[in-house]
ModelCIF file with pLDDT and N, C-alpha, C, O atoms, coordinates in Angstrom:
data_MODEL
#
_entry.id   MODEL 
#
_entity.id                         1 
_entity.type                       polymer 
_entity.pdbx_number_of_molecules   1 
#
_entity_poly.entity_id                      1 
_entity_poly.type                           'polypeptide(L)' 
_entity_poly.nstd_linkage                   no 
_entity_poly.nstd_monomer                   no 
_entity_poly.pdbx_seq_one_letter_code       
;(UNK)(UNK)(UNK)(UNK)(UNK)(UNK)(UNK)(UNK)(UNK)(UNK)(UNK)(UNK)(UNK)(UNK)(UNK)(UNK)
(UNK)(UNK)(UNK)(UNK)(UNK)(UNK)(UNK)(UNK)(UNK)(UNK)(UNK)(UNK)(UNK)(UNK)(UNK)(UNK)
(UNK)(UNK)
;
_entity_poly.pdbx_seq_one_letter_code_can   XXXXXXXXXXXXXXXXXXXXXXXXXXXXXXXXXX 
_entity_poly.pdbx_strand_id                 A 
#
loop_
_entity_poly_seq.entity_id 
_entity_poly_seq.num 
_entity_poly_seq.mon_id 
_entity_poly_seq.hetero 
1 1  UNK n 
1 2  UNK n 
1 3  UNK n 
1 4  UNK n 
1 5  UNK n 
1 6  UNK n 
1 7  UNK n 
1 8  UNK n 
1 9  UNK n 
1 10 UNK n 
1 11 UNK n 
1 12 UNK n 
1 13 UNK n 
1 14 UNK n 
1 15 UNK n 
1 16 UNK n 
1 17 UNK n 
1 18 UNK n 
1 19 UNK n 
1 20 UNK n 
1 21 UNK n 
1 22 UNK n 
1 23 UNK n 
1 24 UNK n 
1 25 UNK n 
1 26 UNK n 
1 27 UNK n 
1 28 UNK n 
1 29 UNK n 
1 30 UNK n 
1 31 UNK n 
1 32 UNK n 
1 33 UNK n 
1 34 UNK n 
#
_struct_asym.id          A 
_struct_asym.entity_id   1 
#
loop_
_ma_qa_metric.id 
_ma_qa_metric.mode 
_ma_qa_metric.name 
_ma_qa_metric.software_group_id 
_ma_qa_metric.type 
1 global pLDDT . pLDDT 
2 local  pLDDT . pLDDT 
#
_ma_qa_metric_global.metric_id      1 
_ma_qa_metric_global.metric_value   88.82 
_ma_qa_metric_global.model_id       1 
_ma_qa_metric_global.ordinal_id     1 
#
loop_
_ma_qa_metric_local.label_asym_id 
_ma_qa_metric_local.label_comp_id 
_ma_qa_metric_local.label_seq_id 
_ma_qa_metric_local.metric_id 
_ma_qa_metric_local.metric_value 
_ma_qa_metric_local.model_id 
_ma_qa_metric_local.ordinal_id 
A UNK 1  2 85.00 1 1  
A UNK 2  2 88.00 1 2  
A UNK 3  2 88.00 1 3  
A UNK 4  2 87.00 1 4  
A UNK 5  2 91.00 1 5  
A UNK 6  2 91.00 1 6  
A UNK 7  2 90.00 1 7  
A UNK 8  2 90.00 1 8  
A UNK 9  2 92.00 1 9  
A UNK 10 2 93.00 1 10 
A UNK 11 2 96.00 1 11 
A UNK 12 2 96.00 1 12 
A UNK 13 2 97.00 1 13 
A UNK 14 2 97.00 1 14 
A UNK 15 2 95.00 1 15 
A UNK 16 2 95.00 1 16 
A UNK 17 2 94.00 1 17 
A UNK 18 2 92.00 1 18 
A UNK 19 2 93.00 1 19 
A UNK 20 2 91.00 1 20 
A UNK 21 2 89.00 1 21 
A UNK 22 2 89.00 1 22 
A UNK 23 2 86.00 1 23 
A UNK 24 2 78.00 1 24 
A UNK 25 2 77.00 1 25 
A UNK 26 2 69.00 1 26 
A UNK 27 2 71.00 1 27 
A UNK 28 2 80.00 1 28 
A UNK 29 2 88.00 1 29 
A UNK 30 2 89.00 1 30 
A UNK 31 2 89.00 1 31 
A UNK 32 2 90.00 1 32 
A UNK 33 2 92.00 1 33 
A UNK 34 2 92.00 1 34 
#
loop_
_atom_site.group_PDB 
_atom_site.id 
_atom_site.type_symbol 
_atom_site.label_atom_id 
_atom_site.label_alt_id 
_atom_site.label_comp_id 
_atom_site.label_asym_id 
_atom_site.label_entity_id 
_atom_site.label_seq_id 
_atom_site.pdbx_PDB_ins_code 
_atom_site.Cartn_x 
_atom_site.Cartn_y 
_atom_site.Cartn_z 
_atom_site.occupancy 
_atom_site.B_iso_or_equiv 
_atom_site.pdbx_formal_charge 
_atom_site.auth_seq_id 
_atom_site.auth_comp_id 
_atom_site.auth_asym_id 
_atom_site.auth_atom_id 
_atom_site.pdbx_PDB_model_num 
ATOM 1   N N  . UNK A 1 1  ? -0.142  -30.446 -5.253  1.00 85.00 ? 1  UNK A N  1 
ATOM 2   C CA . UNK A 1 1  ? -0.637  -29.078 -5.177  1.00 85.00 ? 1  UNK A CA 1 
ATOM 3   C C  . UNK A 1 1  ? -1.922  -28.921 -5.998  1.00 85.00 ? 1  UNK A C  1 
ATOM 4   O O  . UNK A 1 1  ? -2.951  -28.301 -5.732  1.00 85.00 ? 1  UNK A O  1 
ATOM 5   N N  . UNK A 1 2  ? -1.557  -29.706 -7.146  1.00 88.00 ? 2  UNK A N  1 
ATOM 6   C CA . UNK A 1 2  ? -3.136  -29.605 -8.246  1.00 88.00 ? 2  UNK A CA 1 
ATOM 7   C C  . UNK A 1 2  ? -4.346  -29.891 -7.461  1.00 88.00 ? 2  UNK A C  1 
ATOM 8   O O  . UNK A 1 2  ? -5.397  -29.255 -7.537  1.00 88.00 ? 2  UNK A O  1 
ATOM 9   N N  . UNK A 1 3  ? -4.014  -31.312 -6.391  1.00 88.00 ? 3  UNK A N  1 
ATOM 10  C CA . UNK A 1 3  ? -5.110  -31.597 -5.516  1.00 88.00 ? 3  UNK A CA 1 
ATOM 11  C C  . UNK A 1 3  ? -5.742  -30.982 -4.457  1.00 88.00 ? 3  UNK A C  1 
ATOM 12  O O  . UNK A 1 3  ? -6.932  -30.991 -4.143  1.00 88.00 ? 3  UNK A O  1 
ATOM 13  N N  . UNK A 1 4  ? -4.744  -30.422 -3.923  1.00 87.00 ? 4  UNK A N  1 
ATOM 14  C CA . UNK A 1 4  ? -5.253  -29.340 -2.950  1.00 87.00 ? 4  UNK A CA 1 
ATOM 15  C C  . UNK A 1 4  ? -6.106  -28.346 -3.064  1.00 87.00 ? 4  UNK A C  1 
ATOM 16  O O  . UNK A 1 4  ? -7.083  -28.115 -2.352  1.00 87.00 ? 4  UNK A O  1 
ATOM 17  N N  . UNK A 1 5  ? -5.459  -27.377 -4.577  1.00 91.00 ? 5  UNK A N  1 
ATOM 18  C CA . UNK A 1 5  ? -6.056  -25.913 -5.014  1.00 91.00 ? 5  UNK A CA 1 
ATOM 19  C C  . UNK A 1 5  ? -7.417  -26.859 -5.956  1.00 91.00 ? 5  UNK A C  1 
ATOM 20  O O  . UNK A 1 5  ? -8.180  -26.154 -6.616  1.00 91.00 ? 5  UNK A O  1 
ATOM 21  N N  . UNK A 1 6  ? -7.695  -28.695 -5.972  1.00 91.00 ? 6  UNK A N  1 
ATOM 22  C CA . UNK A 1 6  ? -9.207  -28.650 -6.256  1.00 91.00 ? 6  UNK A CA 1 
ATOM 23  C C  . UNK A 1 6  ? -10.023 -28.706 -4.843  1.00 91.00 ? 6  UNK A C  1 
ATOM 24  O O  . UNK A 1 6  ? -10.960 -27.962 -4.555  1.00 91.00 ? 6  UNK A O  1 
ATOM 25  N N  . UNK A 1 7  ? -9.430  -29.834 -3.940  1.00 90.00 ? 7  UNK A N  1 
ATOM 26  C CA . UNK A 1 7  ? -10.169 -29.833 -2.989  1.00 90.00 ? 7  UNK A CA 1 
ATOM 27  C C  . UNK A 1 7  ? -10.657 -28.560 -1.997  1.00 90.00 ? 7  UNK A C  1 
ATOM 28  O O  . UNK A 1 7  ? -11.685 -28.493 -1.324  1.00 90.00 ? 7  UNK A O  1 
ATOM 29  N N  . UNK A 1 8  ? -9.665  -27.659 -2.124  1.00 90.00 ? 8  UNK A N  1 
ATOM 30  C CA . UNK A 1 8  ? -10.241 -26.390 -1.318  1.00 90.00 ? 8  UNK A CA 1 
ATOM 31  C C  . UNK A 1 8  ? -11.292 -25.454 -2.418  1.00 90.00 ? 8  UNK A C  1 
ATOM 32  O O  . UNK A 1 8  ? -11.639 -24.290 -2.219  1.00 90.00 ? 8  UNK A O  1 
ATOM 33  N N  . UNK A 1 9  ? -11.585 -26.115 -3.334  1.00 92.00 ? 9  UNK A N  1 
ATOM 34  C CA . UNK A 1 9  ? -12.903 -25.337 -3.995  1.00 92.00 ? 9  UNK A CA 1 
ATOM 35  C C  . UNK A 1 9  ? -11.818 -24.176 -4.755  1.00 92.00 ? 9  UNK A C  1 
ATOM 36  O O  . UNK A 1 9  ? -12.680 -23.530 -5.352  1.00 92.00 ? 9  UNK A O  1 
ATOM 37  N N  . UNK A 1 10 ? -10.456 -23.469 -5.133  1.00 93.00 ? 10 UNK A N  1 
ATOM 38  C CA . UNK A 1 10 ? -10.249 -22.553 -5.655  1.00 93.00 ? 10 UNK A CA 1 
ATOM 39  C C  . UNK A 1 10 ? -10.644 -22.706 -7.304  1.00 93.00 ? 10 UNK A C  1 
ATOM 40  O O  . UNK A 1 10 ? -10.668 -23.694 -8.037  1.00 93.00 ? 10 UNK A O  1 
ATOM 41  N N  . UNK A 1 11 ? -11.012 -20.924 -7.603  1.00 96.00 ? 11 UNK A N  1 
ATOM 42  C CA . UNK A 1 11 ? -10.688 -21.544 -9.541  1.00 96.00 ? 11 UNK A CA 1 
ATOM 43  C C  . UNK A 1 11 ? -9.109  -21.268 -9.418  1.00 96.00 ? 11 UNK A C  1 
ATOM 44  O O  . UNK A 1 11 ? -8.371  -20.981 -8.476  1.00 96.00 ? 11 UNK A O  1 
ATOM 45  N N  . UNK A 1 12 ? -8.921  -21.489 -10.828 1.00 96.00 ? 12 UNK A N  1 
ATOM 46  C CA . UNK A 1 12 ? -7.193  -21.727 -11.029 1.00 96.00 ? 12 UNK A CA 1 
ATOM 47  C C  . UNK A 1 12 ? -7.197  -21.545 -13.179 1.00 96.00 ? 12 UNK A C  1 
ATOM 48  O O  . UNK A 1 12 ? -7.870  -21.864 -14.159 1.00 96.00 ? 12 UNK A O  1 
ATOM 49  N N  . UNK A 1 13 ? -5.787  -20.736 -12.755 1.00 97.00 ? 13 UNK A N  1 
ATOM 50  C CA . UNK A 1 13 ? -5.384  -20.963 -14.074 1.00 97.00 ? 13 UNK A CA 1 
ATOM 51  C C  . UNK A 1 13 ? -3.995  -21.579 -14.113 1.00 97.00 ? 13 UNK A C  1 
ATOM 52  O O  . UNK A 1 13 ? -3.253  -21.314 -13.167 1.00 97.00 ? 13 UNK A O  1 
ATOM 53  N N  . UNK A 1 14 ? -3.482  -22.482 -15.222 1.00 97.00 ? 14 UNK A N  1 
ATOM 54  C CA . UNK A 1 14 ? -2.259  -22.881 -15.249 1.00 97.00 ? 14 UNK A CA 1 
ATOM 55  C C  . UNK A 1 14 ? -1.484  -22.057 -15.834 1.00 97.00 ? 14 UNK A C  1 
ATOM 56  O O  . UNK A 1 14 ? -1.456  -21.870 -17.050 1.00 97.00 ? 14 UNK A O  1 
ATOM 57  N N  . UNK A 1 15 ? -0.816  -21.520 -15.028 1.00 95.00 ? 15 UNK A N  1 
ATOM 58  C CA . UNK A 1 15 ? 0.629   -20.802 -15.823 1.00 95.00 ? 15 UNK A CA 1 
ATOM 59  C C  . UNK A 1 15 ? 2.272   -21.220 -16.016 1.00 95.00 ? 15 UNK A C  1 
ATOM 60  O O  . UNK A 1 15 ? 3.126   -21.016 -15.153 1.00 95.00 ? 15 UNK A O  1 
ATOM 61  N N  . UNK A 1 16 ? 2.533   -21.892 -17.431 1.00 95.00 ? 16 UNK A N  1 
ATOM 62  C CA . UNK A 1 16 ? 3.708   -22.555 -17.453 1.00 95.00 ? 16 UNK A CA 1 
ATOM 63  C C  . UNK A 1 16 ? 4.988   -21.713 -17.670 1.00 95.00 ? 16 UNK A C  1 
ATOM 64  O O  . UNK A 1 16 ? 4.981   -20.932 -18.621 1.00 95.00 ? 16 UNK A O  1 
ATOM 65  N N  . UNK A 1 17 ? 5.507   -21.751 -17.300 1.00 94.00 ? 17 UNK A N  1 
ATOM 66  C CA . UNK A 1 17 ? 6.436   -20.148 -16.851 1.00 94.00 ? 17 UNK A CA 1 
ATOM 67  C C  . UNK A 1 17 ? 7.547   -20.846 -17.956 1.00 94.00 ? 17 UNK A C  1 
ATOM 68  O O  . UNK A 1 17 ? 7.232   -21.698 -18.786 1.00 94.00 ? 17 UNK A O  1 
ATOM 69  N N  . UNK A 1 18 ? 8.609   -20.410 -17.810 1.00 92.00 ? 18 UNK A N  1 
ATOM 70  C CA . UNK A 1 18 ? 10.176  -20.815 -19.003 1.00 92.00 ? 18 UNK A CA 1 
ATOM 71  C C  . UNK A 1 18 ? 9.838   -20.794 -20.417 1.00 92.00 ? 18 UNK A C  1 
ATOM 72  O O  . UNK A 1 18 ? 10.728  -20.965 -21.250 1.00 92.00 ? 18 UNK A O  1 
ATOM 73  N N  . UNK A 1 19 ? 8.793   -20.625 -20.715 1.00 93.00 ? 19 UNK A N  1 
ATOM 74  C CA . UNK A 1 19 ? 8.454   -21.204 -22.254 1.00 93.00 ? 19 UNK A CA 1 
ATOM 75  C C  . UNK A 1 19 ? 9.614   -20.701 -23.200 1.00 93.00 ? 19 UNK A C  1 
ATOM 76  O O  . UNK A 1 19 ? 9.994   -21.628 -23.915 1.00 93.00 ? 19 UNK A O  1 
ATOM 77  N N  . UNK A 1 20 ? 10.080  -19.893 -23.357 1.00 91.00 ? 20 UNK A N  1 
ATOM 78  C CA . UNK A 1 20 ? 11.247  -18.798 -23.867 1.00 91.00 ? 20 UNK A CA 1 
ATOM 79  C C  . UNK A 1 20 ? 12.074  -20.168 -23.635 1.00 91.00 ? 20 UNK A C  1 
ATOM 80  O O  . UNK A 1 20 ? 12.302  -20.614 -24.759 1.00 91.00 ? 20 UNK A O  1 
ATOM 81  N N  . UNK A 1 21 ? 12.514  -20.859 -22.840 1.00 89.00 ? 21 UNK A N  1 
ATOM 82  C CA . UNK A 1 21 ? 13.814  -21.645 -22.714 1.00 89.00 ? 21 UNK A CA 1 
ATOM 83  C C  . UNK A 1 21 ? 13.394  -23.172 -23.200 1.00 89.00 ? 21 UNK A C  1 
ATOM 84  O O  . UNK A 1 21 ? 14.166  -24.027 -22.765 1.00 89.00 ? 21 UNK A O  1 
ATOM 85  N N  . UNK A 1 22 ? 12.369  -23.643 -23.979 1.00 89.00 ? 22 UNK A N  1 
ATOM 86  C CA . UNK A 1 22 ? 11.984  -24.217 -24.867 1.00 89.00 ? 22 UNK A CA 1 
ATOM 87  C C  . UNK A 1 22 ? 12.009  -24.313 -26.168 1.00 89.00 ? 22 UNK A C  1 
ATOM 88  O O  . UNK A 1 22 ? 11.658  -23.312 -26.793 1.00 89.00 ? 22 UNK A O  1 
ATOM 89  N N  . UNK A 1 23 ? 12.416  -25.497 -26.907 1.00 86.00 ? 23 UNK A N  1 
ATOM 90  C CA . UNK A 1 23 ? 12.767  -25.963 -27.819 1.00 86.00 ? 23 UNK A CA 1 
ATOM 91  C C  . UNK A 1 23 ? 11.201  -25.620 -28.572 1.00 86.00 ? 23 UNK A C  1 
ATOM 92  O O  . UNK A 1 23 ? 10.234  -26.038 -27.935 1.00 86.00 ? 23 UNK A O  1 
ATOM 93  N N  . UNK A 1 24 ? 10.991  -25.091 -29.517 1.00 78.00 ? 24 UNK A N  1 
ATOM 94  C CA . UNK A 1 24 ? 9.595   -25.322 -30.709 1.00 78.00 ? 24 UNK A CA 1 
ATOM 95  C C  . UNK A 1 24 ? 9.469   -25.955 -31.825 1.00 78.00 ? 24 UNK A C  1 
ATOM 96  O O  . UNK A 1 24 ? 10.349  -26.403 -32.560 1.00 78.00 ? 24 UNK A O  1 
ATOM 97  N N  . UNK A 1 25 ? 8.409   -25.976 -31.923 1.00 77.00 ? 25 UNK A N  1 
ATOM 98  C CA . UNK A 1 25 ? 7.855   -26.318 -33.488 1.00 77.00 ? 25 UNK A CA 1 
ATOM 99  C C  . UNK A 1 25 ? 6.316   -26.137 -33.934 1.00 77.00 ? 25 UNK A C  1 
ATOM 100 O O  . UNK A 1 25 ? 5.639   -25.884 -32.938 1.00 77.00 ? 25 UNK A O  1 
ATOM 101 N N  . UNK A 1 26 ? 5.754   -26.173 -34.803 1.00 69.00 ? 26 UNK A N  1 
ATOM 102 C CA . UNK A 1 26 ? 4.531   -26.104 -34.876 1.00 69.00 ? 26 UNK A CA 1 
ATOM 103 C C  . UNK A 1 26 ? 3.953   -26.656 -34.093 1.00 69.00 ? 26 UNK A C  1 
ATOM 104 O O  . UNK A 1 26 ? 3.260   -25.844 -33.481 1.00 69.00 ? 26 UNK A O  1 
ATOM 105 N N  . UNK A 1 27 ? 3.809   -27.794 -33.675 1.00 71.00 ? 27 UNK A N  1 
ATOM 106 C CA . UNK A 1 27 ? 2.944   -28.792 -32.671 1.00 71.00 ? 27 UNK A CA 1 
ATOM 107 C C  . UNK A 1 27 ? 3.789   -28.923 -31.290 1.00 71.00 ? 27 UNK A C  1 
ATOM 108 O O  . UNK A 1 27 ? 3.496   -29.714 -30.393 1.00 71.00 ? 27 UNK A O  1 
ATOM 109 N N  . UNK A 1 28 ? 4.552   -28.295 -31.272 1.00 80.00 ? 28 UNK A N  1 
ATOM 110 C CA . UNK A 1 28 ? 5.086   -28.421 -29.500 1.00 80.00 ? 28 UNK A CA 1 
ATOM 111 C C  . UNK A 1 28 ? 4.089   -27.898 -27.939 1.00 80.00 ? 28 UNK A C  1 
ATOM 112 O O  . UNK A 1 28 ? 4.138   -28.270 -26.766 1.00 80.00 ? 28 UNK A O  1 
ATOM 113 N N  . UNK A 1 29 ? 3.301   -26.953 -28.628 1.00 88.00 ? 29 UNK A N  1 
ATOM 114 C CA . UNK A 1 29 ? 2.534   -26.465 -27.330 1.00 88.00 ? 29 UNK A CA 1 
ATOM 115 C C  . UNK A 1 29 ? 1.205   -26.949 -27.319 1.00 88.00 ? 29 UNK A C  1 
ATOM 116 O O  . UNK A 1 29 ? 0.415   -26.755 -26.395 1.00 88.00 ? 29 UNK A O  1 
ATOM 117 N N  . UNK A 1 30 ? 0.902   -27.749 -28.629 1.00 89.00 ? 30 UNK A N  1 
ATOM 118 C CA . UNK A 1 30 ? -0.482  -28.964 -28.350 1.00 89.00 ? 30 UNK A CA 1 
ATOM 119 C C  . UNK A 1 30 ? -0.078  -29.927 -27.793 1.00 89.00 ? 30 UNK A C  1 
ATOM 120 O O  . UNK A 1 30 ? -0.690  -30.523 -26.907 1.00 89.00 ? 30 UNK A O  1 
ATOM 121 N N  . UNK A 1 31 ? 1.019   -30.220 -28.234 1.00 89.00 ? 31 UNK A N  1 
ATOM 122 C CA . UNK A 1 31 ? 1.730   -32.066 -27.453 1.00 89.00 ? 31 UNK A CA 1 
ATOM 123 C C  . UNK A 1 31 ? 2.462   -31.747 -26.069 1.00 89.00 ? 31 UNK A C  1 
ATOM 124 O O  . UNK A 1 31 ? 2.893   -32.692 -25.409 1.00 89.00 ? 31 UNK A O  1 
ATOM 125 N N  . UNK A 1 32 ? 2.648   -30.127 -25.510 1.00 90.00 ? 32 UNK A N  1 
ATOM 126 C CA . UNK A 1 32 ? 3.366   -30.233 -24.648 1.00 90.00 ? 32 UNK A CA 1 
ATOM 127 C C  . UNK A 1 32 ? 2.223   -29.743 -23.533 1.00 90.00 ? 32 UNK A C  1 
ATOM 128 O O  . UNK A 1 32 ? 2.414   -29.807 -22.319 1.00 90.00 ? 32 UNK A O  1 
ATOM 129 N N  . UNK A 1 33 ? 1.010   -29.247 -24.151 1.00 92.00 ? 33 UNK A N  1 
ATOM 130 C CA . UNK A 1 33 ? -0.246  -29.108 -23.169 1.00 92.00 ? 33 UNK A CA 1 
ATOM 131 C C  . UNK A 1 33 ? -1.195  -30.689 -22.832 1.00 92.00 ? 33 UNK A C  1 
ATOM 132 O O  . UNK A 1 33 ? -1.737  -30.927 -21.753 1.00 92.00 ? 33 UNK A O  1 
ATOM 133 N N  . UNK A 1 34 ? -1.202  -31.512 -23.906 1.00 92.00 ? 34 UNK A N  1 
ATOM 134 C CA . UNK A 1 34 ? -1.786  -32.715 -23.825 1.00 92.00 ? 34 UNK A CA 1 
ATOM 135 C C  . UNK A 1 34 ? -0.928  -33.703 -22.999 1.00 92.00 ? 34 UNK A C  1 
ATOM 136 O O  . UNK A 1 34 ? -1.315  -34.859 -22.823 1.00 92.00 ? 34 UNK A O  1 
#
């Protein structure tokens, strides 16, 4: 799908939905975006 919404030229934002049903910590949403 990532390939598609580039090849048809769209912009795009990523939206990671559940986050609430995720485990944290200080560094979880740098290591879980990288």
């Amino acid at each position: 799908l990532a390939g598609r919404i580039s090849d048809d030229g769209r912009a795009c934002v990523i939206v990671v939905n559940k986050w609430d049903a995720i485990e944290k910590d200080t560094y979880t949403i740098l290591d879980f975006e990288k």
